[in-house]
Protein backbone atom coordinates (compact mmCIF):
# COMPACT_ATOMS: atom_id res chain seq x y z
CA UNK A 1 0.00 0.00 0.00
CA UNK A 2 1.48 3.47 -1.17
CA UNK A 3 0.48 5.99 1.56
CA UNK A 4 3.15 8.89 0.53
CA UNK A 5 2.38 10.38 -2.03
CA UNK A 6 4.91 12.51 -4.56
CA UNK A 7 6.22 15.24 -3.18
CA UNK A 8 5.11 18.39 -4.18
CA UNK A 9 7.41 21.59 -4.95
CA UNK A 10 5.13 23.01 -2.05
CA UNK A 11 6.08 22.92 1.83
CA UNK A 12 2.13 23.82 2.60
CA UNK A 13 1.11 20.88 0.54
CA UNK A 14 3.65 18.53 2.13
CA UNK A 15 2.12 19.55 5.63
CA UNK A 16 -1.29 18.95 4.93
CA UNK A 17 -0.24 15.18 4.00
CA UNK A 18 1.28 15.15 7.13
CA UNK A 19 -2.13 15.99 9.07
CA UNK A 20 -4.44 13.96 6.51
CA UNK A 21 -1.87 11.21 7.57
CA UNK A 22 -1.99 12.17 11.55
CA UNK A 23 -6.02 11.71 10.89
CA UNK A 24 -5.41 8.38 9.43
CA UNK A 25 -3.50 7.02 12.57
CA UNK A 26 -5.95 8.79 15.13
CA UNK A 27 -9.15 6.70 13.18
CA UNK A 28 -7.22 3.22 12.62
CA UNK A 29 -8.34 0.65 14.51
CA UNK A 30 -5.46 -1.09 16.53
CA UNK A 31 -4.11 -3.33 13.37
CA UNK A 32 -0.55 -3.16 14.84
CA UNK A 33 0.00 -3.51 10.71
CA UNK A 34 -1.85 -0.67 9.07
CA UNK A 35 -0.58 1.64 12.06
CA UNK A 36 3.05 0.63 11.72
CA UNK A 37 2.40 1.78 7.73
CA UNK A 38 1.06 5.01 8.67
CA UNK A 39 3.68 5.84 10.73
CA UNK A 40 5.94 4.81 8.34
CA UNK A 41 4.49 7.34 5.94
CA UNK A 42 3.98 9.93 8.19
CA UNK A 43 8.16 9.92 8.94
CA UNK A 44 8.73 9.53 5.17
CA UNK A 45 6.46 12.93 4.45
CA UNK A 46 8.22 14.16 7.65
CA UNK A 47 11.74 13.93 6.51
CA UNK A 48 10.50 15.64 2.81
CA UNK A 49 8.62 18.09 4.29
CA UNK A 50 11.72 19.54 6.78
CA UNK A 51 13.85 19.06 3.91
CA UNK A 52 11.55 21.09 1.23
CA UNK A 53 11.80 23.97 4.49
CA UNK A 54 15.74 23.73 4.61
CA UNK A 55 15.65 24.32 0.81
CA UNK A 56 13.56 27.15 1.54
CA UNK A 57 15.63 28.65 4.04
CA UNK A 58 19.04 28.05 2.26
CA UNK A 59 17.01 29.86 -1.07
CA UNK A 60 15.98 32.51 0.83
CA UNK A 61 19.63 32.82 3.06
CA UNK A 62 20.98 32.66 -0.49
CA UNK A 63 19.12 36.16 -2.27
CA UNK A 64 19.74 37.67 0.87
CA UNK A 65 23.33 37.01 0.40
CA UNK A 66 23.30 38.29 -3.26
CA UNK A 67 21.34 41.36 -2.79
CA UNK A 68 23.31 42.53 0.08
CA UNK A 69 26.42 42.06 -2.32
CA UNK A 70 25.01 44.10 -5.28
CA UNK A 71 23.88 46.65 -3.20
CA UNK A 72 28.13 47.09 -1.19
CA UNK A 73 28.82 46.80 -4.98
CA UNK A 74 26.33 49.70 -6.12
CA UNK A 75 27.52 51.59 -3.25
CA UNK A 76 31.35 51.22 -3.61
CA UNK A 77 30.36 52.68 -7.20
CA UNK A 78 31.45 49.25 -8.61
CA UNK A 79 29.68 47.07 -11.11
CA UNK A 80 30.41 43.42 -12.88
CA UNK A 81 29.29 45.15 -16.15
């Protein structure tokens, strides 16, 4: 049974699998089986959805970066023209 499923470009989308998966759990019955898959699923959209935030961060760290160096560059009165 394929509970994941792809990841989306999206971090919002990757956390609402998470809680439609969290739902899952909280309504199955105590099949030690279909709980164990579940939870399997739930770490596997876990693990995407912290990394899809890291690549968020690191994206947004990144323009940060660049933008404060064109501006030193604008104000220095240099250019890479």
């Amino acid at each position: 049974m394929h509970l994941t499923e792809s990841p989306a470009p999206d971090v919002d989308a990757g956390l609402e699998r998470i809680k439609r998966l969290e739902e899952r759990l909280a309504l199955e019955p105590g099949d030690a089986t279909a709980r164990r898959e579940i939870a399997e699923a739930i770490r596997i959209e876990s693990g995407l959805y912290r990394q899809s935030l890291d690549a968020r961060l690191a994206a947004a760290t990144h323009s940060k970066k660049s933008e404060r160096s064109i501006r030193k560059r604008e104000i220095a009165g240099t250019s890479w023209k």
